[in-house]
PDB file of N, CA and C in Angstrom:
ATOM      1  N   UNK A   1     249.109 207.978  33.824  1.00  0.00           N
ATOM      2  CA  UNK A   1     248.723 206.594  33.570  1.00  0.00           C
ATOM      3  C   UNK A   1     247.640 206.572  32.501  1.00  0.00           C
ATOM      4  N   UNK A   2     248.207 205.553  31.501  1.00  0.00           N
ATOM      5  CA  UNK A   2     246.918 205.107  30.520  1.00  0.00           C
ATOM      6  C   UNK A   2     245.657 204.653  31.419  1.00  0.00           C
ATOM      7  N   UNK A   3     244.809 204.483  30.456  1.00  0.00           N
ATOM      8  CA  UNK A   3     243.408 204.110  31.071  1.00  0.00           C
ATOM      9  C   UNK A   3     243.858 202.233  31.311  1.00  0.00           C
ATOM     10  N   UNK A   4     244.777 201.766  30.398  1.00  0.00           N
ATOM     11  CA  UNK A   4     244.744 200.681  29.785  1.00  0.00           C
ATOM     12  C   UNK A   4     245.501 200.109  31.330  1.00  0.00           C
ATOM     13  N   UNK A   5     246.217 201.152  32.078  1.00  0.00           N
ATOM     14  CA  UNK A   5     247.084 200.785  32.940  1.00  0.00           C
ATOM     15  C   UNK A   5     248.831 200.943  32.857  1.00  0.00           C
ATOM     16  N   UNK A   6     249.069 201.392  31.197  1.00  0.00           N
ATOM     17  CA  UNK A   6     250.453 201.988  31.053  1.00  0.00           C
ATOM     18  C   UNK A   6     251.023 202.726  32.102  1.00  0.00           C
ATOM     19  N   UNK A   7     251.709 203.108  32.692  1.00  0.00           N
ATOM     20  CA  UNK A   7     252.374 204.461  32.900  1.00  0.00           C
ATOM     21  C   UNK A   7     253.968 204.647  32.328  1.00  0.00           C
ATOM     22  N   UNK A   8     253.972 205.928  32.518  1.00  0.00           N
ATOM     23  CA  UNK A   8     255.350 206.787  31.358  1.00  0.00           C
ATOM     24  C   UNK A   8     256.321 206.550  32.848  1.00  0.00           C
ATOM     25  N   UNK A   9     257.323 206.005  32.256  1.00  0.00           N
ATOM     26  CA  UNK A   9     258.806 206.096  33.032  1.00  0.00           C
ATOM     27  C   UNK A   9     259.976 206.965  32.459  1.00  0.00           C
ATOM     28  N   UNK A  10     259.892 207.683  31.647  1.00  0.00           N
ATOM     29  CA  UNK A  10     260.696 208.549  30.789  1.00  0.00           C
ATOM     30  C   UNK A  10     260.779 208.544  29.015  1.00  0.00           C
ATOM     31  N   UNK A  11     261.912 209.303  28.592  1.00  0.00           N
ATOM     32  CA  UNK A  11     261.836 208.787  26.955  1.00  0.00           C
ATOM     33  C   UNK A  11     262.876 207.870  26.729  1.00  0.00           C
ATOM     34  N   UNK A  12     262.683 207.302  25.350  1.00  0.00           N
ATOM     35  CA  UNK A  12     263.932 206.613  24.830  1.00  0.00           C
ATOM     36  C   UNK A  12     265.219 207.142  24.998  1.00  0.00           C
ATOM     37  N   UNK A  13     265.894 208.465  24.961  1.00  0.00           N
ATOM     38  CA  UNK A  13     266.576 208.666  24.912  1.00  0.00           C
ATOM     39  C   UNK A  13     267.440 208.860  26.397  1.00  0.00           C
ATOM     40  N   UNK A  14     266.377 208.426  27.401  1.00  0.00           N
ATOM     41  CA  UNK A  14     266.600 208.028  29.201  1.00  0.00           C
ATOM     42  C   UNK A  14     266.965 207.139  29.446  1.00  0.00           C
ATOM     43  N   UNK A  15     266.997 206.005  28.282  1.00  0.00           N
ATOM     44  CA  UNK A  15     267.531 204.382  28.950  1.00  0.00           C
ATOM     45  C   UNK A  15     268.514 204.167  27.591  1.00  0.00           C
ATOM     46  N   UNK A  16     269.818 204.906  27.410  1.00  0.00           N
ATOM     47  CA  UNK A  16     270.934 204.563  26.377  1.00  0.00           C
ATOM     48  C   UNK A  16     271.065 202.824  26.095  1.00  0.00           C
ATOM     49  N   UNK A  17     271.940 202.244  25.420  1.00  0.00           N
ATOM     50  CA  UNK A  17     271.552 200.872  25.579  1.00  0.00           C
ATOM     51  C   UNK A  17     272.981 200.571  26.558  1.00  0.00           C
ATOM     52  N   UNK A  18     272.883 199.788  27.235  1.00  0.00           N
ATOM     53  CA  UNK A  18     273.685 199.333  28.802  1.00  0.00           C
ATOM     54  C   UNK A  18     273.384 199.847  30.222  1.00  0.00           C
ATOM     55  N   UNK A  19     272.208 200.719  29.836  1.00  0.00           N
ATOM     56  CA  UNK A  19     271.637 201.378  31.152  1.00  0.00           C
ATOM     57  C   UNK A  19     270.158 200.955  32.250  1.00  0.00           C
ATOM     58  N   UNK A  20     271.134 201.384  33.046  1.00  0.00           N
ATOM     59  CA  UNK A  20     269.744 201.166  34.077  1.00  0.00           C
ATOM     60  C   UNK A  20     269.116 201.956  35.009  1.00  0.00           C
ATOM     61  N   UNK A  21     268.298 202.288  35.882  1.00  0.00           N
ATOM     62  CA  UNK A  21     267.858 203.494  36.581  1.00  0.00           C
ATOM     63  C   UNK A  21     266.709 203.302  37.735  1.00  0.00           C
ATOM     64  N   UNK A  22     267.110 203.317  38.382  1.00  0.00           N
ATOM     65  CA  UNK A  22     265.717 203.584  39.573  1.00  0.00           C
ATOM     66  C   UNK A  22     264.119 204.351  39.047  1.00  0.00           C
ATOM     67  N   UNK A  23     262.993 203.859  39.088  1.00  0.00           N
ATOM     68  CA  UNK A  23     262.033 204.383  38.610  1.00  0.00           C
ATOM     69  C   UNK A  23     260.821 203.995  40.052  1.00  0.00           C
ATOM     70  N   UNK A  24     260.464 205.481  40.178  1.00  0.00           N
ATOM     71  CA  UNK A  24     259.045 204.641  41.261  1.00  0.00           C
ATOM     72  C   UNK A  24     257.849 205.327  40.646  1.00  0.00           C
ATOM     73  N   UNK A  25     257.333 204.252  40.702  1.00  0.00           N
ATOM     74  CA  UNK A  25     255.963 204.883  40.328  1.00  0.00           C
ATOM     75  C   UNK A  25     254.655 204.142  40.567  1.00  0.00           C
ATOM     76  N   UNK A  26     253.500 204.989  41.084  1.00  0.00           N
ATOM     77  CA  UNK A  26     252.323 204.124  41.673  1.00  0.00           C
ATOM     78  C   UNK A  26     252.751 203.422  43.082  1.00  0.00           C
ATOM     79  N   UNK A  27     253.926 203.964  43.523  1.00  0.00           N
ATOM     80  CA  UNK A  27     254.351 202.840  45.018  1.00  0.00           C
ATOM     81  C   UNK A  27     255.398 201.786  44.235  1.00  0.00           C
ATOM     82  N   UNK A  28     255.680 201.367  42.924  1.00  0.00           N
ATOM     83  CA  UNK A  28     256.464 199.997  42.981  1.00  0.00           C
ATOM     84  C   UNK A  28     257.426 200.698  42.002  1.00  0.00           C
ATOM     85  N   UNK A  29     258.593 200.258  42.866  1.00  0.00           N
ATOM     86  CA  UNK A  29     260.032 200.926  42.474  1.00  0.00           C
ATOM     87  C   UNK A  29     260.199 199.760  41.740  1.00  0.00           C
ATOM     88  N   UNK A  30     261.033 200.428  40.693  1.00  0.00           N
ATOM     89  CA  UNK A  30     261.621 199.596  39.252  1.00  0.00           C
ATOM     90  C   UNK A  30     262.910 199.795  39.059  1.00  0.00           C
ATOM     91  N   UNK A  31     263.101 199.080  38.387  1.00  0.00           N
ATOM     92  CA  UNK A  31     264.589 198.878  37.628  1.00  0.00           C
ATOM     93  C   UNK A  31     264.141 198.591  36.095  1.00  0.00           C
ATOM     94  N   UNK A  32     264.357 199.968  35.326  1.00  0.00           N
ATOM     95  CA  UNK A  32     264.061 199.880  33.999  1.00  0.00           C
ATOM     96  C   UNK A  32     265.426 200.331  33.069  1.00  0.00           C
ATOM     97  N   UNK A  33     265.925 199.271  32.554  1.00  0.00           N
ATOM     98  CA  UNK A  33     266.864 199.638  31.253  1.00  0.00           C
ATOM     99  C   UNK A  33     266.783 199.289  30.568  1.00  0.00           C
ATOM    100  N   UNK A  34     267.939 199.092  29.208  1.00  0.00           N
ATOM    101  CA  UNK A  34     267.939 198.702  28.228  1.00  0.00           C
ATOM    102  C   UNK A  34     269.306 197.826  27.974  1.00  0.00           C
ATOM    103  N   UNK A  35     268.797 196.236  27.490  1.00  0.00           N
ATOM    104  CA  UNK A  35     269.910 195.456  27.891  1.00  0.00           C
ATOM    105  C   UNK A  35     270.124 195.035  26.307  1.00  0.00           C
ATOM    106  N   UNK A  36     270.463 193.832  26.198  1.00  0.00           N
ATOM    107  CA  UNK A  36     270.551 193.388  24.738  1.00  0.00           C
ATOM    108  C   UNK A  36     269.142 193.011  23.635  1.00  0.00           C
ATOM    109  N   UNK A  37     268.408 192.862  24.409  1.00  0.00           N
ATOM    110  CA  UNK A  37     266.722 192.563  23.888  1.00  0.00           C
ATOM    111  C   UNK A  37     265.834 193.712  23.942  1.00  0.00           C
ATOM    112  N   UNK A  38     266.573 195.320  24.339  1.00  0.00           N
ATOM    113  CA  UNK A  38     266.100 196.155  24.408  1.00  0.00           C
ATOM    114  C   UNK A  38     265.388 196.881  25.522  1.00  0.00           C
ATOM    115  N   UNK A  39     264.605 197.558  25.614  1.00  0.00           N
ATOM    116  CA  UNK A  39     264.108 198.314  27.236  1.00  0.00           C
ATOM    117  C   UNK A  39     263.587 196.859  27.578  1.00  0.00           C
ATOM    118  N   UNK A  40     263.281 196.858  29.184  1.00  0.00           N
ATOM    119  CA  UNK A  40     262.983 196.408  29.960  1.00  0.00           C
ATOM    120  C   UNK A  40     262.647 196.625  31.449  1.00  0.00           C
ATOM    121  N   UNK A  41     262.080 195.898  32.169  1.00  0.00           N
ATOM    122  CA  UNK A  41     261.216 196.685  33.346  1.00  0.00           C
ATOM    123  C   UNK A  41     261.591 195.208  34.300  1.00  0.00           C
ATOM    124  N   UNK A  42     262.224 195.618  35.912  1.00  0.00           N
ATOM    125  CA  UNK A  42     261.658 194.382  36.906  1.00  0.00           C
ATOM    126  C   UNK A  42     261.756 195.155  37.813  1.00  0.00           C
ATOM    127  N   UNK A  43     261.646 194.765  38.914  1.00  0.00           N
ATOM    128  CA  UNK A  43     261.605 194.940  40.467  1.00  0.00           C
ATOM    129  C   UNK A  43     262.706 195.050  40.608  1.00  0.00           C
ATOM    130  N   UNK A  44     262.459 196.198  41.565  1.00  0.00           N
ATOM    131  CA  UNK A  44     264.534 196.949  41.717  1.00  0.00           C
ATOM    132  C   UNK A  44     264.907 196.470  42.613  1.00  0.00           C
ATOM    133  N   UNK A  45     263.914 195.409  43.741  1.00  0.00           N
ATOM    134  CA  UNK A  45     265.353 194.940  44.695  1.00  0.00           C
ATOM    135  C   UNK A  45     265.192 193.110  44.645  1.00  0.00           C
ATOM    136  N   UNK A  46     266.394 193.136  44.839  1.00  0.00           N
ATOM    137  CA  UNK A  46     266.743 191.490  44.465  1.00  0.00           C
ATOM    138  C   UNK A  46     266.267 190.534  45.683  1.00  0.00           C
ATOM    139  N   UNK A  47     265.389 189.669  45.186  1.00  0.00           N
ATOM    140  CA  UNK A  47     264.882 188.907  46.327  1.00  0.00           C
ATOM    141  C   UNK A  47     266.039 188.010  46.764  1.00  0.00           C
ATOM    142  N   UNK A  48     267.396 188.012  46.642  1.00  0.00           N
ATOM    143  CA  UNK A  48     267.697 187.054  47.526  1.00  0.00           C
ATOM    144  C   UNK A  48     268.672 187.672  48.544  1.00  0.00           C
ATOM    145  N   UNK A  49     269.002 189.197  48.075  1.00  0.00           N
ATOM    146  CA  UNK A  49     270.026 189.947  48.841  1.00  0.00           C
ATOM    147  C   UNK A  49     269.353 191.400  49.568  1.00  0.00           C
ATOM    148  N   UNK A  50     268.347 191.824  48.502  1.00  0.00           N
ATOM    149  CA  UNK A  50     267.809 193.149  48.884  1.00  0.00           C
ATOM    150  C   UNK A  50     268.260 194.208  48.154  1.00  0.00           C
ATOM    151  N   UNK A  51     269.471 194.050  47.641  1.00  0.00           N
ATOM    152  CA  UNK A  51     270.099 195.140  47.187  1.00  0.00           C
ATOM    153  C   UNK A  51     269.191 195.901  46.277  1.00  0.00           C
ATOM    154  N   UNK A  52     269.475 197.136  45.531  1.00  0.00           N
ATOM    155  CA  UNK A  52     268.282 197.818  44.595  1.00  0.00           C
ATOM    156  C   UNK A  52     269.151 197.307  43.404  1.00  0.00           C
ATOM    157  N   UNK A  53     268.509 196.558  42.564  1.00  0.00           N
ATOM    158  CA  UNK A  53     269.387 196.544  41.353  1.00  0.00           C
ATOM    159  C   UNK A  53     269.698 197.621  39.917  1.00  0.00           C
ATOM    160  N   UNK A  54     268.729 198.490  40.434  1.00  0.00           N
ATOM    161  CA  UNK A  54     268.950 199.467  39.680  1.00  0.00           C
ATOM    162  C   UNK A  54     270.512 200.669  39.922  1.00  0.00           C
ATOM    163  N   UNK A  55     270.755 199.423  41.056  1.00  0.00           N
ATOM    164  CA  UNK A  55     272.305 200.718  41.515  1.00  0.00           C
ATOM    165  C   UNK A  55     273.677 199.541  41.053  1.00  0.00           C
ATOM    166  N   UNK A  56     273.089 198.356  40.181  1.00  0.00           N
ATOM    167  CA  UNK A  56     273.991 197.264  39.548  1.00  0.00           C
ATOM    168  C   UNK A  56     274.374 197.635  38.371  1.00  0.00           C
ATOM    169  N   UNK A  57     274.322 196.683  37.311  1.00  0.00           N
ATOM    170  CA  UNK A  57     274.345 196.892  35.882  1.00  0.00           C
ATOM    171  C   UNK A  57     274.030 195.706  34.691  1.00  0.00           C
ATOM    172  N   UNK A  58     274.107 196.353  33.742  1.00  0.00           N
ATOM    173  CA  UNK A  58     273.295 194.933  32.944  1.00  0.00           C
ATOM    174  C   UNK A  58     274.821 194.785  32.331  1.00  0.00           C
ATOM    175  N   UNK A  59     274.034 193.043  32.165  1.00  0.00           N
ATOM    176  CA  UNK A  59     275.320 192.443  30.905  1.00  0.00           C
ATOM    177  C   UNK A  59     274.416 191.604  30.095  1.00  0.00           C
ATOM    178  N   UNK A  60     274.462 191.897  28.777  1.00  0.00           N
ATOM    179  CA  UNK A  60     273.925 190.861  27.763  1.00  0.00           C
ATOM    180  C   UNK A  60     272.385 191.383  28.410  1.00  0.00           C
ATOM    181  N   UNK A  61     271.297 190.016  28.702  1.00  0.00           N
ATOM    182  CA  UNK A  61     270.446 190.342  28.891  1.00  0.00           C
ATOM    183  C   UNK A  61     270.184 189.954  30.576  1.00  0.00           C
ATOM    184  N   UNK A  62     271.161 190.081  31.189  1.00  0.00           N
ATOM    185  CA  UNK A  62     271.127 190.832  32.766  1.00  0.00           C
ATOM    186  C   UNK A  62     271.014 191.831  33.446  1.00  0.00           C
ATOM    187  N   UNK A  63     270.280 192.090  34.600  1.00  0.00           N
ATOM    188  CA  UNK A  63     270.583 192.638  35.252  1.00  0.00           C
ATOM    189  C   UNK A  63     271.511 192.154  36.715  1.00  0.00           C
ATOM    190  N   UNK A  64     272.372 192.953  36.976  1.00  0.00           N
ATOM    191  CA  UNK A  64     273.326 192.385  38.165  1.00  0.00           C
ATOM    192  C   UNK A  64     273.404 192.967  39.058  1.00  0.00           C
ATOM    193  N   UNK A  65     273.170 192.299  40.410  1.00  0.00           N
ATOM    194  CA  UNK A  65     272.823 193.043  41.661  1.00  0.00           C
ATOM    195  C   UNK A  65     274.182 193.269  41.999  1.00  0.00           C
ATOM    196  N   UNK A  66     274.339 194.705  43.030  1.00  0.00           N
ATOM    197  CA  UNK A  66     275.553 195.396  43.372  1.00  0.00           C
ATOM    198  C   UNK A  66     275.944 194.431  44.619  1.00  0.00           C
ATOM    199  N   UNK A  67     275.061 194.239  45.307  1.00  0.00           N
ATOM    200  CA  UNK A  67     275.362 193.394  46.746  1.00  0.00           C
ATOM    201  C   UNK A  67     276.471 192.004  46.755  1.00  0.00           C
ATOM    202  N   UNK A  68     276.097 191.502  45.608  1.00  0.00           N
ATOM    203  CA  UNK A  68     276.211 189.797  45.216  1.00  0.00           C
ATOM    204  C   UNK A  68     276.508 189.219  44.032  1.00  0.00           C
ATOM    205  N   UNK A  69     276.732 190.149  42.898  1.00  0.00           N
ATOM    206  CA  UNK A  69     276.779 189.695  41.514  1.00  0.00           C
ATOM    207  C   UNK A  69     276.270 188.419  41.028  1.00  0.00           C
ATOM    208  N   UNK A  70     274.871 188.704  41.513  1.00  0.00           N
ATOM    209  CA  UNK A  70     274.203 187.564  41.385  1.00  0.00           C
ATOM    210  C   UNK A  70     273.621 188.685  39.787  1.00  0.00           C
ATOM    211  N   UNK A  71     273.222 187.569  38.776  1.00  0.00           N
ATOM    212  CA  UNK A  71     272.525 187.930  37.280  1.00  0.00           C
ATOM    213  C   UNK A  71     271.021 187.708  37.422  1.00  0.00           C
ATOM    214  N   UNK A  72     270.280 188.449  36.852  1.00  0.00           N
ATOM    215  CA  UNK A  72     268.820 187.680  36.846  1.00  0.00           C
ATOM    216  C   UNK A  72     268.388 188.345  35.698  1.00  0.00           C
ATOM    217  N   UNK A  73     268.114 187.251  34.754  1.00  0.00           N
ATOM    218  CA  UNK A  73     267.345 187.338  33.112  1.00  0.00           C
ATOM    219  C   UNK A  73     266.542 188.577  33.344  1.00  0.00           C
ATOM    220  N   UNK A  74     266.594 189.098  32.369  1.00  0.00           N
ATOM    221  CA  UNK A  74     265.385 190.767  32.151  1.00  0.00           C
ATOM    222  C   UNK A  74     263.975 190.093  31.856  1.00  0.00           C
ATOM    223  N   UNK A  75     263.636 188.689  30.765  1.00  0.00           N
ATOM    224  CA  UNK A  75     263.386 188.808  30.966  1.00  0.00           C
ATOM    225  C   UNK A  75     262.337 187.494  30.974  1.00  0.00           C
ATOM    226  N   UNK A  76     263.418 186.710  32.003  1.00  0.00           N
ATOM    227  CA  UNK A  76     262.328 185.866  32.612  1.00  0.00           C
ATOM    228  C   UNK A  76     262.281 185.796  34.157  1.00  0.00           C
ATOM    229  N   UNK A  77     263.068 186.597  34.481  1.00  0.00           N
ATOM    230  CA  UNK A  77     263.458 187.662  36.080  1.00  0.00           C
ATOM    231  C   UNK A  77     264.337 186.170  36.783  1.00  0.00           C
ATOM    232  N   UNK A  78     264.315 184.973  36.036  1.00  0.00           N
ATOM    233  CA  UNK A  78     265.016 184.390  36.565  1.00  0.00           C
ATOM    234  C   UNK A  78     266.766 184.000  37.198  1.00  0.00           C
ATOM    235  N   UNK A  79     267.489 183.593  38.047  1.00  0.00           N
ATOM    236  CA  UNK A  79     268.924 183.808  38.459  1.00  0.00           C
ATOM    237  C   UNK A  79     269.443 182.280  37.670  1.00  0.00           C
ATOM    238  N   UNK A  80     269.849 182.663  36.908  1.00  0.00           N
ATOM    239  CA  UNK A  80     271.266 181.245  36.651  1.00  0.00           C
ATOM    240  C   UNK A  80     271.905 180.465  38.076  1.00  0.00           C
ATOM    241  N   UNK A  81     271.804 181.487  38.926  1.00  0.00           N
ATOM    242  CA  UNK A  81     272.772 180.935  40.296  1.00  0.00           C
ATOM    243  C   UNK A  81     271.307 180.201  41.417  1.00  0.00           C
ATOM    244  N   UNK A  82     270.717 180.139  40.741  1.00  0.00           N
ATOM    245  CA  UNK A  82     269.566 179.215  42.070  1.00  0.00           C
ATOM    246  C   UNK A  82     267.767 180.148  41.031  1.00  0.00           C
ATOM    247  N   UNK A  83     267.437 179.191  40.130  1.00  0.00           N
ATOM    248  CA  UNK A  83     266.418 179.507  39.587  1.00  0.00           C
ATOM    249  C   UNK A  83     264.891 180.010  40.108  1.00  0.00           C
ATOM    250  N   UNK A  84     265.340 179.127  41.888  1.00  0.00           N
ATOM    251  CA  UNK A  84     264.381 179.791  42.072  1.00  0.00           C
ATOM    252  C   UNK A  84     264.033 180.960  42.933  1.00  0.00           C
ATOM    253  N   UNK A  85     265.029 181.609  42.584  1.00  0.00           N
ATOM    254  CA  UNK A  85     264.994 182.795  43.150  1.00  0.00           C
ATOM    255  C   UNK A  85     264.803 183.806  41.980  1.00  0.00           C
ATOM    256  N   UNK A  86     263.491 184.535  41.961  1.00  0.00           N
ATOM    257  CA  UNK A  86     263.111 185.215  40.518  1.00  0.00           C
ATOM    258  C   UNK A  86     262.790 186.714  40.717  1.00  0.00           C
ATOM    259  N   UNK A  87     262.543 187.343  39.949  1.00  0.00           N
ATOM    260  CA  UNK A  87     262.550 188.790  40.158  1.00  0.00           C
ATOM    261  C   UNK A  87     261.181 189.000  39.045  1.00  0.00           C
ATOM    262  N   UNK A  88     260.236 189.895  39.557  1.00  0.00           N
ATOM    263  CA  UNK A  88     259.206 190.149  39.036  1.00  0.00           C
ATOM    264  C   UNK A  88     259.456 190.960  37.756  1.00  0.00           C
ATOM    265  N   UNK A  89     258.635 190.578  36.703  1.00  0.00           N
ATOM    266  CA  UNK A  89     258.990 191.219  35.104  1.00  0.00           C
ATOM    267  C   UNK A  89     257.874 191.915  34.781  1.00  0.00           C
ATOM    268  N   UNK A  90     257.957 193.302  34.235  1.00  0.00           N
ATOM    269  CA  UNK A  90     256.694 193.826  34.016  1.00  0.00           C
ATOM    270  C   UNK A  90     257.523 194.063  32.675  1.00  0.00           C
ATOM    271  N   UNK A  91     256.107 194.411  31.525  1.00  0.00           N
ATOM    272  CA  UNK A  91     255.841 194.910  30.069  1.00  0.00           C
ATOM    273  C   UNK A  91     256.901 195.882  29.944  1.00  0.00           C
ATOM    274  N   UNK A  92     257.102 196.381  29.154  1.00  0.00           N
ATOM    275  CA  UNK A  92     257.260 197.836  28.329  1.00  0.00           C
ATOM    276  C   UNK A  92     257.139 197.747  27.024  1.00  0.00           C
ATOM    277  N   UNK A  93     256.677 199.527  26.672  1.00  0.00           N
ATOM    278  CA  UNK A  93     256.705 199.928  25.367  1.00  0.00           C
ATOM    279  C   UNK A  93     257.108 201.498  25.304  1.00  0.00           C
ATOM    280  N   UNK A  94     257.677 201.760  23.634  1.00  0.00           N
ATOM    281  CA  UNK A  94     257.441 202.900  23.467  1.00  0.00           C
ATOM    282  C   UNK A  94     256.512 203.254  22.424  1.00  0.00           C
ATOM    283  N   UNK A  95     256.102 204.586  23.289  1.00  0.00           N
ATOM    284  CA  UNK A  95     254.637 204.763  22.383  1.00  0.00           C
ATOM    285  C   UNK A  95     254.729 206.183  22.710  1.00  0.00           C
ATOM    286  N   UNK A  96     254.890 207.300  21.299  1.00  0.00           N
ATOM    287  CA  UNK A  96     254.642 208.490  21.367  1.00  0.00           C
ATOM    288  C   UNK A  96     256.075 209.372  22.154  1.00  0.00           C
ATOM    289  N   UNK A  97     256.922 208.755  21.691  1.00  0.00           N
ATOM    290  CA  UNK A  97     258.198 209.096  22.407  1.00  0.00           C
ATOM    291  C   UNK A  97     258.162 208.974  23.936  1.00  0.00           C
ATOM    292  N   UNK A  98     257.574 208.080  24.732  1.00  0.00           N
ATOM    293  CA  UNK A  98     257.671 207.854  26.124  1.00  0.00           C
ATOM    294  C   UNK A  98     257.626 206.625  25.710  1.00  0.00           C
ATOM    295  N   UNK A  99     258.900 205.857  26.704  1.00  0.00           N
ATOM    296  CA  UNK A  99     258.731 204.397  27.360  1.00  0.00           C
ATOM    297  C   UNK A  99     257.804 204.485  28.695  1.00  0.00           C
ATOM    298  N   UNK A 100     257.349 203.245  28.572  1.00  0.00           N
ATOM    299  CA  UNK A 100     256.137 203.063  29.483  1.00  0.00           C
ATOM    300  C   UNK A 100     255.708 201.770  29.640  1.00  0.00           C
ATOM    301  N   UNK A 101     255.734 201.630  31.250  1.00  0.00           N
ATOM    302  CA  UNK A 101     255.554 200.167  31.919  1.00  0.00           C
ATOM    303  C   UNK A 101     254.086 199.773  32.201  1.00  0.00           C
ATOM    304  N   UNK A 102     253.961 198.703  31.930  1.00  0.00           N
ATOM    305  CA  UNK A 102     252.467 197.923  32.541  1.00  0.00           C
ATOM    306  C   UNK A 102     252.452 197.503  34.009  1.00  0.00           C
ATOM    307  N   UNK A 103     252.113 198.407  34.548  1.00  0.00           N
ATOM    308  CA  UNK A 103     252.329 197.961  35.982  1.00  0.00           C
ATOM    309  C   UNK A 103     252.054 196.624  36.534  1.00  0.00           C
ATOM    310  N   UNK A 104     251.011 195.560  35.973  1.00  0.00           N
ATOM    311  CA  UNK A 104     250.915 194.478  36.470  1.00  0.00           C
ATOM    312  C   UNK A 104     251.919 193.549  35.736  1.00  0.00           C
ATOM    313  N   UNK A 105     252.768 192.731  36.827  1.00  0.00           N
ATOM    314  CA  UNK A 105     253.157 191.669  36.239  1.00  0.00           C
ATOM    315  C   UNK A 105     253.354 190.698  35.176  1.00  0.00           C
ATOM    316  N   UNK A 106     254.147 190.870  34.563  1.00  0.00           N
ATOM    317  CA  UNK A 106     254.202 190.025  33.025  1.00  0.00           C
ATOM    318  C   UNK A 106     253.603 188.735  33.444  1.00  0.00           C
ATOM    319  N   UNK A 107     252.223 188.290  33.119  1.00  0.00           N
ATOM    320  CA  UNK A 107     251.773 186.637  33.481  1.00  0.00           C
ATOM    321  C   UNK A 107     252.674 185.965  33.301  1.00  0.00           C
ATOM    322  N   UNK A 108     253.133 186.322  32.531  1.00  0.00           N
ATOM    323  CA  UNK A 108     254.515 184.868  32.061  1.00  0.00           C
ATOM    324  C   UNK A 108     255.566 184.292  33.143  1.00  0.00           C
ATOM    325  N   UNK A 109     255.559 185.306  34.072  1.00  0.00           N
ATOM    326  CA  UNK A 109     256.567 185.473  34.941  1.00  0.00           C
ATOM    327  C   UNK A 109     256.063 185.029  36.455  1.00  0.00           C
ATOM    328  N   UNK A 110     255.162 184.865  36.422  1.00  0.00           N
ATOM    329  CA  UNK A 110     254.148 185.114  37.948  1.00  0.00           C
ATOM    330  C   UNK A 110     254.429 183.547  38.341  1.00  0.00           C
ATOM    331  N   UNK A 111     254.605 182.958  39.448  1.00  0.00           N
ATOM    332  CA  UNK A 111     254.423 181.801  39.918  1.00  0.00           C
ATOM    333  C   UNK A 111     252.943 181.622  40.193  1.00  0.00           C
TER     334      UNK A 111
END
């Protein structure tokens, strides 16, 4: 972990583009791939089913839970199928050949 609060979830060449993957780290399991807007980071299980969505797949700029084929935006964690059911969005970057998540919550996203 950066001082800043980064931590490394793997390299670029770990999230191909249409991929997705289980990531835990610090205690909060992720779902980090790379969809049409590029890497991305949310909460791997879907608040309205549970499922881990990191065991789904992306389309466009979705991720899609395996349970329910329910979609939820990368990245405004929101569902087309009932908005208010949202999925937490954290940062990413790559920096120094590691992608790497901001563990706190994208503000943008936070109710």
């Amino acid at each position: 972990m950066t001082a800043d609060g980064w931590r490394r979830v793997g390299r670029p060449e770990d999230f191909p583009a249409g991929s997705i993957r289980g990531v835990l780290t610090e205690g909060h399991r992720l779902c980090v791939g790379s969809g049409d807007d590029g890497l991305f980071a949310v909460g791997d299980t879907c608040p309205h089913a549970g499922g881990s969505l990191s065991e789904g797949m992306v389309e466009g700029r979705e991720v899609i839970c395996p349970l329910h084929a329910w979609g939820f935006d990368v990245t405004t964690g929101i569902s087309p199928e009932d908005p208010s059911c949202k999925l937490v969005v954290y940062q990413t970057r790559t920096r120094e050949n590691a992608v790497e998540v901001q563990i706190e919550p994208d503000p943008r996203t936070r109710e």
